[in-house]
N, C-alpha and C. Protein backbone atom coordinates (compact mmCIF):
# COMPACT_ATOMS: atom_id res chain seq x y z
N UNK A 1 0.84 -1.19 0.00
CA UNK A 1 0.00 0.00 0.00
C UNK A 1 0.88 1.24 0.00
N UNK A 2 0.57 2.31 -0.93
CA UNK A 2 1.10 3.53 -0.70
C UNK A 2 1.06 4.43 0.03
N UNK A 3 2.21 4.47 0.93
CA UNK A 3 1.93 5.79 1.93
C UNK A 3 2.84 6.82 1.72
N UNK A 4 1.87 8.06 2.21
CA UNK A 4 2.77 9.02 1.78
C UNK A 4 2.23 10.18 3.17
N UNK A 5 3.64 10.52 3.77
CA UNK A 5 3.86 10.97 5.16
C UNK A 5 3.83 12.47 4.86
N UNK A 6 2.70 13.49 4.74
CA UNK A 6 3.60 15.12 5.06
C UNK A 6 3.87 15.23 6.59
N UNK A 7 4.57 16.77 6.49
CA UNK A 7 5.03 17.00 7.23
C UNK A 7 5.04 18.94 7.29
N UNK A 8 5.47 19.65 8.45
CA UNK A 8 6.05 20.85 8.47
C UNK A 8 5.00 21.73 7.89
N UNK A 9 3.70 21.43 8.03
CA UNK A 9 2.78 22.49 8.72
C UNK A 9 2.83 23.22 10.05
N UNK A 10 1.47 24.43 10.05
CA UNK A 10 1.98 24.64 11.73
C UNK A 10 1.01 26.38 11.19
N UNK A 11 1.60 27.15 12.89
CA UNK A 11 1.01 28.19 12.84
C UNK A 11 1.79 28.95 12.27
N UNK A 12 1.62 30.48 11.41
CA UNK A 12 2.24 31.05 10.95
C UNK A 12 1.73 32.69 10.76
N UNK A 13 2.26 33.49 10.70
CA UNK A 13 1.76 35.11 10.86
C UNK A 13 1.67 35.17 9.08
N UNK A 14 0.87 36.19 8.88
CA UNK A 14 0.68 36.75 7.54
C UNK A 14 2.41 37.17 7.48
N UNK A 15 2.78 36.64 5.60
CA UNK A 15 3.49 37.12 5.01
C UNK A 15 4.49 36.46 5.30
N UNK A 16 4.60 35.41 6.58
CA UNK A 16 5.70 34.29 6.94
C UNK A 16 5.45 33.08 5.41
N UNK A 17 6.67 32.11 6.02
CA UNK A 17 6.87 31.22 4.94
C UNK A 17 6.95 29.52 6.07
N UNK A 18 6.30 28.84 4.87
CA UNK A 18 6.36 27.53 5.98
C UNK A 18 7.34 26.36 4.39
N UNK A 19 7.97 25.81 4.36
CA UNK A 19 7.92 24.52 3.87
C UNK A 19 7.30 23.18 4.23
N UNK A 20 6.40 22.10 3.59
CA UNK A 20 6.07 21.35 3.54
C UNK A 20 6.95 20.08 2.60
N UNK A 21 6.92 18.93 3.58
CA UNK A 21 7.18 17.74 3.15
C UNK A 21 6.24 16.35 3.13
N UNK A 22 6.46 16.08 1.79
CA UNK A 22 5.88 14.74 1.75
C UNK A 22 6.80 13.49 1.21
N UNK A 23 6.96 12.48 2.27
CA UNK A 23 7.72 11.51 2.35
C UNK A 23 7.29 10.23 1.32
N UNK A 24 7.23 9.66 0.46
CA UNK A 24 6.42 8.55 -0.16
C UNK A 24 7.06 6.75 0.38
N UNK A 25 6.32 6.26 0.29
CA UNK A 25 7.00 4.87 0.54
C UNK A 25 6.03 3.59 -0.34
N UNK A 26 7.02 2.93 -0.34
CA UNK A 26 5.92 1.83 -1.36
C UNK A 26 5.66 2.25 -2.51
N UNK A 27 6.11 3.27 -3.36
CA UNK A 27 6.07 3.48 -4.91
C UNK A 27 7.71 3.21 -5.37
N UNK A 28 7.35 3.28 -6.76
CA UNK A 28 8.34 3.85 -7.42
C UNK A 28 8.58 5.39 -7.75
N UNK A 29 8.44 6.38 -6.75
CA UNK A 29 8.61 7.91 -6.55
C UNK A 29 8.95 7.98 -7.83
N UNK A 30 9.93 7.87 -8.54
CA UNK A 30 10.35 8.78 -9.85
C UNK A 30 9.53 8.46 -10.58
N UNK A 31 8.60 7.68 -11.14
CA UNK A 31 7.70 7.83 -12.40
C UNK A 31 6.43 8.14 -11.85
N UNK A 32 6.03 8.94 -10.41
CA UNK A 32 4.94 9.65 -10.52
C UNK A 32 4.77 10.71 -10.42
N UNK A 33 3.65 11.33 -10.58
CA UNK A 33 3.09 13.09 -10.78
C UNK A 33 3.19 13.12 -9.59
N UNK A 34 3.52 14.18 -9.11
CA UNK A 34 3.11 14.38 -7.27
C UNK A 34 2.48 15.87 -7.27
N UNK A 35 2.08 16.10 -6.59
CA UNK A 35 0.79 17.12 -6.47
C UNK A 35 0.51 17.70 -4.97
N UNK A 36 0.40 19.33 -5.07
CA UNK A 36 -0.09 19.46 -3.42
C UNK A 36 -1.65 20.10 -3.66
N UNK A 37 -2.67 19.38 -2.52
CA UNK A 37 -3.35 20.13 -2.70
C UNK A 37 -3.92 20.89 -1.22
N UNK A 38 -5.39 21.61 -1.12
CA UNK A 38 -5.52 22.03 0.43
C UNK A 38 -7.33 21.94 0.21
N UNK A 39 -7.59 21.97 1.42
CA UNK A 39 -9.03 22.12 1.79
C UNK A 39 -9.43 22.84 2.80
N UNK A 40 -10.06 23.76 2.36
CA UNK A 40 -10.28 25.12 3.94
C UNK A 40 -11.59 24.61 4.25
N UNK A 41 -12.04 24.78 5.27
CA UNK A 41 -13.17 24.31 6.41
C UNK A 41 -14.45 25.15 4.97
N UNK A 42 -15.19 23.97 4.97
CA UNK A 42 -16.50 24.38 4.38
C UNK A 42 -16.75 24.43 3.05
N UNK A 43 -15.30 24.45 2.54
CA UNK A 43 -14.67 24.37 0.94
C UNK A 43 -14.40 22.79 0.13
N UNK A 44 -14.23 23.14 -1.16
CA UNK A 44 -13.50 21.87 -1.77
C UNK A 44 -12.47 21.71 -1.79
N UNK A 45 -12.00 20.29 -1.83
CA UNK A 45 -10.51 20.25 -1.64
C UNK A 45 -10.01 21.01 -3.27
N UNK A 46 -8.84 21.75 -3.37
CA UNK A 46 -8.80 22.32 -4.56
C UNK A 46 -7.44 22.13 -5.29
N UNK A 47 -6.63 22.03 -6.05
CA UNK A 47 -5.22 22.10 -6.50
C UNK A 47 -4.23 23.23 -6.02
N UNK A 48 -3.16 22.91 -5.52
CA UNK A 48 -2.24 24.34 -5.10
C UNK A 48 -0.88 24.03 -6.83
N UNK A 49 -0.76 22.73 -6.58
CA UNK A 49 0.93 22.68 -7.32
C UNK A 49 1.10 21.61 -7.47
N UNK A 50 1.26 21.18 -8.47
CA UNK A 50 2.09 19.46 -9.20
C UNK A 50 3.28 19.65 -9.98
N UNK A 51 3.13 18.69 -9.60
CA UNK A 51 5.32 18.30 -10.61
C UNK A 51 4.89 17.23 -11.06
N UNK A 52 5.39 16.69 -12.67
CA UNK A 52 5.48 15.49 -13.31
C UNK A 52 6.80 14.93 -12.73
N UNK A 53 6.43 13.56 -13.46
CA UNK A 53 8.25 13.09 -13.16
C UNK A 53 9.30 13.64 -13.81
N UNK A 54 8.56 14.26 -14.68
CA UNK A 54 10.35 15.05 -15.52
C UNK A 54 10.82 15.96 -14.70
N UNK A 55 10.03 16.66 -13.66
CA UNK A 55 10.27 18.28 -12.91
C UNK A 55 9.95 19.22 -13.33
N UNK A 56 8.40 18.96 -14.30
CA UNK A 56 8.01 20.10 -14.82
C UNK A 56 6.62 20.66 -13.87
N UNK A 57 6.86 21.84 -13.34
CA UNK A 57 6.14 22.33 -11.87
C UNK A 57 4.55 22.85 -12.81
N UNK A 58 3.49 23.07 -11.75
CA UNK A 58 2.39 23.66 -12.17
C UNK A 58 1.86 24.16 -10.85
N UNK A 59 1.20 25.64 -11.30
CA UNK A 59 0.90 26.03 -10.09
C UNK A 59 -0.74 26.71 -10.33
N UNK A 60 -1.61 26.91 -9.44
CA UNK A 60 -2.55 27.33 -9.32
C UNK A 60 -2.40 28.61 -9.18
N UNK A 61 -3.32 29.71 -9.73
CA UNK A 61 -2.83 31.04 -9.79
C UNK A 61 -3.17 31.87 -8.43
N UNK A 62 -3.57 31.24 -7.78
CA UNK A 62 -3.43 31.72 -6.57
C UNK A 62 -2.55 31.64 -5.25
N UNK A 63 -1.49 30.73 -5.96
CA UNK A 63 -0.41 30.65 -5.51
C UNK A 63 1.05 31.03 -6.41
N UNK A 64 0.60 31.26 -7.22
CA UNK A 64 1.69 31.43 -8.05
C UNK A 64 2.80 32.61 -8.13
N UNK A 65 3.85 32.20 -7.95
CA UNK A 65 4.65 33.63 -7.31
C UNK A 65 5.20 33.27 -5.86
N UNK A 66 4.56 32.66 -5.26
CA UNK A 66 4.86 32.37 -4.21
C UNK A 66 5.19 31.63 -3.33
N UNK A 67 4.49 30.14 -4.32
CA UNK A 67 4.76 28.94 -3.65
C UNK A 67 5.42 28.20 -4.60
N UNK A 68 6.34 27.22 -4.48
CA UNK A 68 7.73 26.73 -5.01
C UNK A 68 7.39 25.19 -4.40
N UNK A 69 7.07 24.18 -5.57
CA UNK A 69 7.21 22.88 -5.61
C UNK A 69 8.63 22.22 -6.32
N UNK A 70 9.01 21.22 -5.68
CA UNK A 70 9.70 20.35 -6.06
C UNK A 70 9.65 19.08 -5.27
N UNK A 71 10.89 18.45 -5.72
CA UNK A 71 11.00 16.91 -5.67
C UNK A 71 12.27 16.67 -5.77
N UNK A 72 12.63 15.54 -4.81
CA UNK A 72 13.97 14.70 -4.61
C UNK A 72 13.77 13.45 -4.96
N UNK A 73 14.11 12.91 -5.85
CA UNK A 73 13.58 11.54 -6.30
C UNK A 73 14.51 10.56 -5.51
N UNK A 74 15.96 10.85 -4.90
CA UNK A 74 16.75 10.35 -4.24
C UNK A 74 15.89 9.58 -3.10
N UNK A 75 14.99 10.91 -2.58
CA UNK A 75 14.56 10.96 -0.99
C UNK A 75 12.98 10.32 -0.77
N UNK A 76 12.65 10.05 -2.36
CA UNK A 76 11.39 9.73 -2.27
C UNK A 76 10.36 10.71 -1.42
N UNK A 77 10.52 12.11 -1.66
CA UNK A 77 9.93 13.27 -1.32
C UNK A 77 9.39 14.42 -2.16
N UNK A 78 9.12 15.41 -2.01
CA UNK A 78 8.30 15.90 -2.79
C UNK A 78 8.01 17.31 -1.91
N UNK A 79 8.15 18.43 -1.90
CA UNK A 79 8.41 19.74 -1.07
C UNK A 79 7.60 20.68 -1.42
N UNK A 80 6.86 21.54 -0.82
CA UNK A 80 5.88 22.84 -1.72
C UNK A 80 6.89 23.92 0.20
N UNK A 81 7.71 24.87 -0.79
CA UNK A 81 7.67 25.85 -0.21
C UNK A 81 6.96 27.24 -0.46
N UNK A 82 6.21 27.42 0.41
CA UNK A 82 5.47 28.47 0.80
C UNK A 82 5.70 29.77 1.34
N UNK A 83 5.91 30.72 0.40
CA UNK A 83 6.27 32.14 0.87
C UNK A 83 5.28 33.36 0.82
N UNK A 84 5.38 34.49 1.26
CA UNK A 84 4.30 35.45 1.70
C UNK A 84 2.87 34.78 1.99
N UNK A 85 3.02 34.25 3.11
CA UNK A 85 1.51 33.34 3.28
C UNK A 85 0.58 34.47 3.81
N UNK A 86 -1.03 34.20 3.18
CA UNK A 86 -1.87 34.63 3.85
C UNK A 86 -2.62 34.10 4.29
N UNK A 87 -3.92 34.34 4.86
CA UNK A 87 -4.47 34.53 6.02
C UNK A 87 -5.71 33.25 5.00
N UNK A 88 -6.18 33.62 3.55
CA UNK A 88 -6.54 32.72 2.91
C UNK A 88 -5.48 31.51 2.65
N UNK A 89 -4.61 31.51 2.80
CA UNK A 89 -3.88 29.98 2.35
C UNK A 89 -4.20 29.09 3.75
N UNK A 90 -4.93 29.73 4.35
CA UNK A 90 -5.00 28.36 5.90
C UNK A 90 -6.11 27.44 5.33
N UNK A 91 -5.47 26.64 5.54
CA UNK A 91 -6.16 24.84 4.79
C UNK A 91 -5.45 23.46 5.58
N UNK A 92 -6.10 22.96 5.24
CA UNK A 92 -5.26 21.30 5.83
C UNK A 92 -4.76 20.75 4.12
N UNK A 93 -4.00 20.68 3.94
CA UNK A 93 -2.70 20.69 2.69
C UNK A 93 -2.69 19.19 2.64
N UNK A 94 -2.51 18.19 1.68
CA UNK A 94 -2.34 17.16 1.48
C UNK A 94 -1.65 17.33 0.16
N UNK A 95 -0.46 15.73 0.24
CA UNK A 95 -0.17 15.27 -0.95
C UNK A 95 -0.67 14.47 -1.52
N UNK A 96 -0.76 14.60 -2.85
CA UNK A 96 -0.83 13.43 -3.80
C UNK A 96 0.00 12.86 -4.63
N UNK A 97 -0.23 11.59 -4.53
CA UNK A 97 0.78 11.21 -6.08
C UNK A 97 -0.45 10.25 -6.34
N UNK A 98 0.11 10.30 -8.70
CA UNK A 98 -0.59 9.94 -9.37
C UNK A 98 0.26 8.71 -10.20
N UNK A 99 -0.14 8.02 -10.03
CA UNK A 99 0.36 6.70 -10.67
C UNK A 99 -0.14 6.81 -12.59
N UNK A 100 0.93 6.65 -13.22
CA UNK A 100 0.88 7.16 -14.63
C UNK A 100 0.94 5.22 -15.16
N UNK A 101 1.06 4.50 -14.32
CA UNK A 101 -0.20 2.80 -15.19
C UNK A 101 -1.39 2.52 -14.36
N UNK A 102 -1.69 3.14 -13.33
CA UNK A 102 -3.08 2.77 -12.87
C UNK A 102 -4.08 4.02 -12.92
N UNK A 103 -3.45 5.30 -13.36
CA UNK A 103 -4.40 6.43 -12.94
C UNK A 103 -4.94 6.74 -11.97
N UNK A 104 -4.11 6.19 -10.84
CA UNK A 104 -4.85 6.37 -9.37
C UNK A 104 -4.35 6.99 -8.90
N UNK A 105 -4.70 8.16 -7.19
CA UNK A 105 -4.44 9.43 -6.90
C UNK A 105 -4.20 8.32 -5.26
N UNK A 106 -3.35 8.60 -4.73
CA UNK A 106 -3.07 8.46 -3.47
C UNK A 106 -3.12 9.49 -2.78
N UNK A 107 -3.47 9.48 -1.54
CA UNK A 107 -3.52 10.76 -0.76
C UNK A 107 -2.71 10.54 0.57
N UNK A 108 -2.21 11.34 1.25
CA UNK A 108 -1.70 11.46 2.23
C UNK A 108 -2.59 11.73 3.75
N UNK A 109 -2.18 12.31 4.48
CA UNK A 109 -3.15 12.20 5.84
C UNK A 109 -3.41 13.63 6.05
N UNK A 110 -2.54 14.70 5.51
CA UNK A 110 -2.48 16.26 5.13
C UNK A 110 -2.31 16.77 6.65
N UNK A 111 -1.95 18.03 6.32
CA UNK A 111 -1.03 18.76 7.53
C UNK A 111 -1.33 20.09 7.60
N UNK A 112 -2.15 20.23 8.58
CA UNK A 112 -2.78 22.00 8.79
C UNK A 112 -1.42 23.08 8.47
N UNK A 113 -2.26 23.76 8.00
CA UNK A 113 -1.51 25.39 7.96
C UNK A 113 -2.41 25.99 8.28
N UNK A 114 -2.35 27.28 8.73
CA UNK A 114 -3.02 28.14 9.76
C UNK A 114 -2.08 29.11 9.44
N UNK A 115 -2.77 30.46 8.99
CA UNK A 115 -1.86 31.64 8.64
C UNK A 115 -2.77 32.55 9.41
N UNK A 116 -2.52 32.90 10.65
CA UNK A 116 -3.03 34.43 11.61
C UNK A 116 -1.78 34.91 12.11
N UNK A 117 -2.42 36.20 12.80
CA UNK A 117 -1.46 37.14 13.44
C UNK A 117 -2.36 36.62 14.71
């Protein structure tokens, strides 16, 4: 079974920066899409940022500019750093990875962010 561990959420003031990690285990990390996404209380879960396996990044335009995905294929990880956070980016953040022979989306257990003063 695929698990995939984030990490390095937390509380944070407007305009701070948090990095997030997601650990994978039980794949073959380099041939999948990995993906961050978030869900704010009352909302849909929505897309923030994906990376293919080549390292080609995508970002949602409401993050864009600001938040910085990548991937260590070494580490079987996968990183969304987060800069000038606001007060709208507070969500519970999850990873995904997408398996490119089954088309299936794994999810992670996701990791609050909370952006107040």
């Amino acid at each position: 079974q695929v698990q995939l561990v984030e990490s390095g959420g937390g509380l944070v003031q407007p305009g701070g920066s948090l990095r997030l990690s997601c650990a994978a285990s039980r794949i073959i990390f380099s041939i999948y899409h990995m993906g961050w996404y978030r869900q704010a209380p009352g909302k849909q879960r929505e897309l923030v940022a994906t990376i293919t396996s080549g390292g080609s990044p995508y970002y949602a335009d409401s993050v864009k500019g600001r938040f910085t995905i990548s991937r260590d294929n070494a580490k079987n990880t996968v990183y969304l750093q987060m800069n000038s956070l606001k007060p709208k980016d507070t969500a519970v953040y999850y990873c995904g990875a997408d398996s490119p022979i089954t088309a299936t989306r794994h999810w992670g257990q996701g990791t609050q962010v909370t952006v107040s003063s």
